[in-house]
C-alpha atoms as a PDB file:
ATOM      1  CA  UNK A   1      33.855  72.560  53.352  1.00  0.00           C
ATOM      2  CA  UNK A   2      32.915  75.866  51.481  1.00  0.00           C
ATOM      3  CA  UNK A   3      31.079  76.973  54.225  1.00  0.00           C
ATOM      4  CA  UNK A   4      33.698  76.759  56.798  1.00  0.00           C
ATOM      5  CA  UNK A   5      36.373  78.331  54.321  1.00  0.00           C
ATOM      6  CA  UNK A   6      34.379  81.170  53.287  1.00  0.00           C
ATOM      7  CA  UNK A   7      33.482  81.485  57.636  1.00  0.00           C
ATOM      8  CA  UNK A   8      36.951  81.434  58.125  1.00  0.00           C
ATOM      9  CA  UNK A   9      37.873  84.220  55.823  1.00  0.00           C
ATOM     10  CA  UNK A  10      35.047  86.406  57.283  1.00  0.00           C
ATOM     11  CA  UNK A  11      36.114  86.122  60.427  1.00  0.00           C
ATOM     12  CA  UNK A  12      39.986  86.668  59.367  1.00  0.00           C
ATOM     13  CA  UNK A  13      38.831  89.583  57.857  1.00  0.00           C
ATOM     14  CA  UNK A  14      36.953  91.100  60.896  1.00  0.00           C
ATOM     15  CA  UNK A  15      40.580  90.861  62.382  1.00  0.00           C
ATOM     16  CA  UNK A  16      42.437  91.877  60.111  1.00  0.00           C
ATOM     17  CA  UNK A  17      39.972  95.031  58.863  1.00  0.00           C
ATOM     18  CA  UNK A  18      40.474  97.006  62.350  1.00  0.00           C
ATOM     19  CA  UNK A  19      44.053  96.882  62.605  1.00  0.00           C
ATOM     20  CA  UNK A  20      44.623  98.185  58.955  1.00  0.00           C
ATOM     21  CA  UNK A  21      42.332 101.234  59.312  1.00  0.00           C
ATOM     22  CA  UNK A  22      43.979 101.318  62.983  1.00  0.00           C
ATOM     23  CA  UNK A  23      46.047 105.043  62.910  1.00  0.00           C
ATOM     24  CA  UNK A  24      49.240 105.375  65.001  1.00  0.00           C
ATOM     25  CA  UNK A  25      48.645 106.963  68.348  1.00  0.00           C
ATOM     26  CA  UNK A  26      51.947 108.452  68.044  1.00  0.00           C
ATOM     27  CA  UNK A  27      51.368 110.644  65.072  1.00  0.00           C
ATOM     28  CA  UNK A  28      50.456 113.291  62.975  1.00  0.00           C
ATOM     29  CA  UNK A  29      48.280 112.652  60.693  1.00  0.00           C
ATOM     30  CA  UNK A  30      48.455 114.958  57.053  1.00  0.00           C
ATOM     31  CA  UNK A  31      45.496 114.470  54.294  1.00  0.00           C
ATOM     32  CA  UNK A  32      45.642 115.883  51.572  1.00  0.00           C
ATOM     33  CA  UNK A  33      41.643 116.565  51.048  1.00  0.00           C
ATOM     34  CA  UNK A  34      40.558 118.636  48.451  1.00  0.00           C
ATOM     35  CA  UNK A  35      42.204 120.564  45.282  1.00  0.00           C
ATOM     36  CA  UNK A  36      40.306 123.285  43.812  1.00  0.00           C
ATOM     37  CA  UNK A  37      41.613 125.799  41.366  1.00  0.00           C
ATOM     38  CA  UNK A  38      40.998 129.621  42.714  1.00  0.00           C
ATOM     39  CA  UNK A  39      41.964 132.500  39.813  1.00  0.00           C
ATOM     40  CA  UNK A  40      45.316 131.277  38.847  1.00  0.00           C
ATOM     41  CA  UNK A  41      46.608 128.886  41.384  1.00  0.00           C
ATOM     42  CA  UNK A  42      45.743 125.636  42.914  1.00  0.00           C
ATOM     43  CA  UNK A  43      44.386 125.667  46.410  1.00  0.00           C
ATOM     44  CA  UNK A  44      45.288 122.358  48.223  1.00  0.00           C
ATOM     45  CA  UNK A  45      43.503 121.774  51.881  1.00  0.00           C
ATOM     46  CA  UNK A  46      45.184 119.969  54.522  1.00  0.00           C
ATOM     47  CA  UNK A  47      43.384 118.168  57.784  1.00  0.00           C
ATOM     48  CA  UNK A  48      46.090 117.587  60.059  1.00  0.00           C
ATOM     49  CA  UNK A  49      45.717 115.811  63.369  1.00  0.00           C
ATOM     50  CA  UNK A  50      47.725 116.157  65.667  1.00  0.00           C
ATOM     51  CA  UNK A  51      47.598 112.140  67.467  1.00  0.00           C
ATOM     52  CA  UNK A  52      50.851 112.582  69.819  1.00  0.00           C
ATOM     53  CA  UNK A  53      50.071 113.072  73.362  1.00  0.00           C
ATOM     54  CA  UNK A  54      52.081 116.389  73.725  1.00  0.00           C
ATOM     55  CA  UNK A  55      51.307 119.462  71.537  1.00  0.00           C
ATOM     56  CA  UNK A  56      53.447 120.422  68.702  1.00  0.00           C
ATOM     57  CA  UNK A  57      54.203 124.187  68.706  1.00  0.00           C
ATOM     58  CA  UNK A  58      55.161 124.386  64.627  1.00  0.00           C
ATOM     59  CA  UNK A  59      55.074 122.159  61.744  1.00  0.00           C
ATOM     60  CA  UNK A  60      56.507 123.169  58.633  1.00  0.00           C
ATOM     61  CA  UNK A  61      56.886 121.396  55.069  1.00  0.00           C
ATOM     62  CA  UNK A  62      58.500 121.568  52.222  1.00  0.00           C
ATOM     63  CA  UNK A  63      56.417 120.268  48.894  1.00  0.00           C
ATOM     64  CA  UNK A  64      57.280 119.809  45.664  1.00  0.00           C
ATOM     65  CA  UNK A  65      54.327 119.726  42.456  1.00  0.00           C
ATOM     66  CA  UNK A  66      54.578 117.612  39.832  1.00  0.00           C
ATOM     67  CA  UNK A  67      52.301 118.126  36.490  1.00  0.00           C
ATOM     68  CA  UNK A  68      50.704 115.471  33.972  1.00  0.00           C
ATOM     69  CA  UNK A  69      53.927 114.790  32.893  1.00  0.00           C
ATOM     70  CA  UNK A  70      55.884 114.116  35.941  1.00  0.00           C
ATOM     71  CA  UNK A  71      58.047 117.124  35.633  1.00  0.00           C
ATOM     72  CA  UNK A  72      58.580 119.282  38.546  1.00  0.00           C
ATOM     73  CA  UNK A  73      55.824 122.158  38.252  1.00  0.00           C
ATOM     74  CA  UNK A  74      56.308 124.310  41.320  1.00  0.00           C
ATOM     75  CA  UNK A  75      57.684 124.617  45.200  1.00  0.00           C
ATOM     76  CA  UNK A  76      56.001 125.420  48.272  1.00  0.00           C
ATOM     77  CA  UNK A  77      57.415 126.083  51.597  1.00  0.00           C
ATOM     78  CA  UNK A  78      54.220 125.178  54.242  1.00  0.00           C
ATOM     79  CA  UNK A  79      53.187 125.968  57.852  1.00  0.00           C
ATOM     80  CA  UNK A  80      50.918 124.305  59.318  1.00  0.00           C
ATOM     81  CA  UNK A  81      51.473 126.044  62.678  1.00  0.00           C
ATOM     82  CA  UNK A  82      50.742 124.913  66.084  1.00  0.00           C
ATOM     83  CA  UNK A  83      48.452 122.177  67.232  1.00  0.00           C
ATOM     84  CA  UNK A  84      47.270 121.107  70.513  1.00  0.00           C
ATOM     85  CA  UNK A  85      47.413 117.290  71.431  1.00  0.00           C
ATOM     86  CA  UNK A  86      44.548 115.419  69.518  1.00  0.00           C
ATOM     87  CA  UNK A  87      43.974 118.541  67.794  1.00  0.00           C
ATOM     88  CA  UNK A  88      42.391 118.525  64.340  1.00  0.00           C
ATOM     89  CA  UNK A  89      43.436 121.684  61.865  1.00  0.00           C
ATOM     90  CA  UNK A  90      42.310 123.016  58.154  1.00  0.00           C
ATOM     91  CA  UNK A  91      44.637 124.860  56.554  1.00  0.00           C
ATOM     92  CA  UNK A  92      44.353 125.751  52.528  1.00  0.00           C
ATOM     93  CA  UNK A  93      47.590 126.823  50.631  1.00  0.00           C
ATOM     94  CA  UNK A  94      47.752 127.798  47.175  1.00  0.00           C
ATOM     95  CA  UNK A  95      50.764 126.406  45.372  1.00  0.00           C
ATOM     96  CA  UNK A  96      51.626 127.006  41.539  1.00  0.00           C
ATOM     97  CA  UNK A  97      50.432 128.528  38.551  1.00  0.00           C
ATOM     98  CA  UNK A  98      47.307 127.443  36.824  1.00  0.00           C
ATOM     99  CA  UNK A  99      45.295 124.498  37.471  1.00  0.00           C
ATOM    100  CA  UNK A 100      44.807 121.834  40.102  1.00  0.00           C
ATOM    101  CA  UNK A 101      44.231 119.491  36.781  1.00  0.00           C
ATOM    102  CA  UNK A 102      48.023 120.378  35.823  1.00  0.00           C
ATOM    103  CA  UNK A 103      48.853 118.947  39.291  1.00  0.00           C
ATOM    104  CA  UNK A 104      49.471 115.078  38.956  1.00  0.00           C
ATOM    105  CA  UNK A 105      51.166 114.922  42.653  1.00  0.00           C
ATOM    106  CA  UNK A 106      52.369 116.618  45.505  1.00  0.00           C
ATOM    107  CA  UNK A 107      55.927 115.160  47.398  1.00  0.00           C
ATOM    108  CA  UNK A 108      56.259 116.140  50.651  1.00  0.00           C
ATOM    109  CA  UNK A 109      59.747 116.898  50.034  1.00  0.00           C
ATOM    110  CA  UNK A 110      61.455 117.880  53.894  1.00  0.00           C
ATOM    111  CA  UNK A 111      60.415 118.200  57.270  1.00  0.00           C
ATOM    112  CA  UNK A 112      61.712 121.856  57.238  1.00  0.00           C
ATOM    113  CA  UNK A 113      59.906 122.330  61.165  1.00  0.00           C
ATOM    114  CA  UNK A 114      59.279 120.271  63.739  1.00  0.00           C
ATOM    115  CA  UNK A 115      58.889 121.317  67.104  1.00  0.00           C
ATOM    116  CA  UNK A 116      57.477 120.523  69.978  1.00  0.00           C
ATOM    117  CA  UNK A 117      57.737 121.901  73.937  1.00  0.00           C
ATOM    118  CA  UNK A 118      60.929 120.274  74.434  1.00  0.00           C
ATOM    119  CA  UNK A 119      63.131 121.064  71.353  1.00  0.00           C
ATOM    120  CA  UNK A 120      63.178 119.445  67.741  1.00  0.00           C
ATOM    121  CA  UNK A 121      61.202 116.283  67.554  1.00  0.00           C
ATOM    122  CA  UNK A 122      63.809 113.663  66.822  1.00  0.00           C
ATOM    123  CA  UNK A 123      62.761 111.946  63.383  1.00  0.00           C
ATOM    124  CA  UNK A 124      59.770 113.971  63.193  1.00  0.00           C
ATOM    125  CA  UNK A 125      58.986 112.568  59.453  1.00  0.00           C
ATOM    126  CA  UNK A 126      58.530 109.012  60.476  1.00  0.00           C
ATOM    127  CA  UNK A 127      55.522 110.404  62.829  1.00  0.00           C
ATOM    128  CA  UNK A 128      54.045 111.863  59.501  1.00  0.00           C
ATOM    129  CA  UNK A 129      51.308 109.418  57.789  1.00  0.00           C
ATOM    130  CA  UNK A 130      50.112 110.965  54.712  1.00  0.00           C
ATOM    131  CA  UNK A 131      47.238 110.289  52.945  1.00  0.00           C
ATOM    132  CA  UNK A 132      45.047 111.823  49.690  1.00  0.00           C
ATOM    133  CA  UNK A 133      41.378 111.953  49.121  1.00  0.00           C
ATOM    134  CA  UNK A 134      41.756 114.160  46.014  1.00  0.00           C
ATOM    135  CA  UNK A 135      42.651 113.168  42.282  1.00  0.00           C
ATOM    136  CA  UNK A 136      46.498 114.467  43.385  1.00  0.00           C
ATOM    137  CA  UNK A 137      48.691 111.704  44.919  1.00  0.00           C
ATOM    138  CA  UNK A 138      50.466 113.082  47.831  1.00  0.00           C
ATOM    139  CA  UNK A 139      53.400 110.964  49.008  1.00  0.00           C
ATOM    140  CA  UNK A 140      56.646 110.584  50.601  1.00  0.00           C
END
């Protein structure tokens, strides 16, 4: 009996394992991937890819840092520029004063650009999936 319950939650897992690492192919993809402090400011990288099966000609955000104690820190406005269909991009800002270690999260406040070929992409923020690999939370 063990041995077909513990089976049977191996193989549920196989299933269910894919399809929660599975990314959107509609999307556009935003990690926040490293936070380094550089003379006085944080430097945040992005990797953005660009999943959606036309190009986007300019992405812009607004973000909003938040320090240790969860009181608004600092404000930057963000361009990530253009991007080519399945596209992948680097792009480093530095945002605030002081140090990354001051930083407990970043908010991606607005959507302030959004454009692709054919005008403004209609609800561009639910095509945004957001993710963090650094100590900083980055979120929604």
């Amino acid at each position: 009996m063990k041995r077909h319950l513990i089976s049977s939650l191996i193989l549920a897992a196989n299933l269910v394992a894919p399809a929660a690492f599975a990314q959107s192919p509609d999307a556009i993809t935003i990690q926040l991937n490293t936070a380094e402090t550089a003379g006085d400011a944080c430097r945040l990288t992005f990797v953005i890819r660009n999943q959606m099966s036309s190009p986007v000609d300019a992405l812009g955000l607004d973000l909003v840092m938040f320090d240790q104690s969860e009181g608004v820190s600092g404000y930057a406005a963000v361009d990530f520029g253009a991007m080519p269909s399945g596209k992948t991009v680097v792009r480093q800002y530095d945002v605030g004063k002081g140090a990354c270690s001051d930083i407990s999260r970043v908010l991606l406040n607005e959507v302030r650009a959004c454009q692709v070929a054919s005008g403004p992409l209609p609800d561009c923020l639910s095509k945004l999936q957001i993710t963090s690999r650094s100590e900083i939370d980055f979120i929604l």
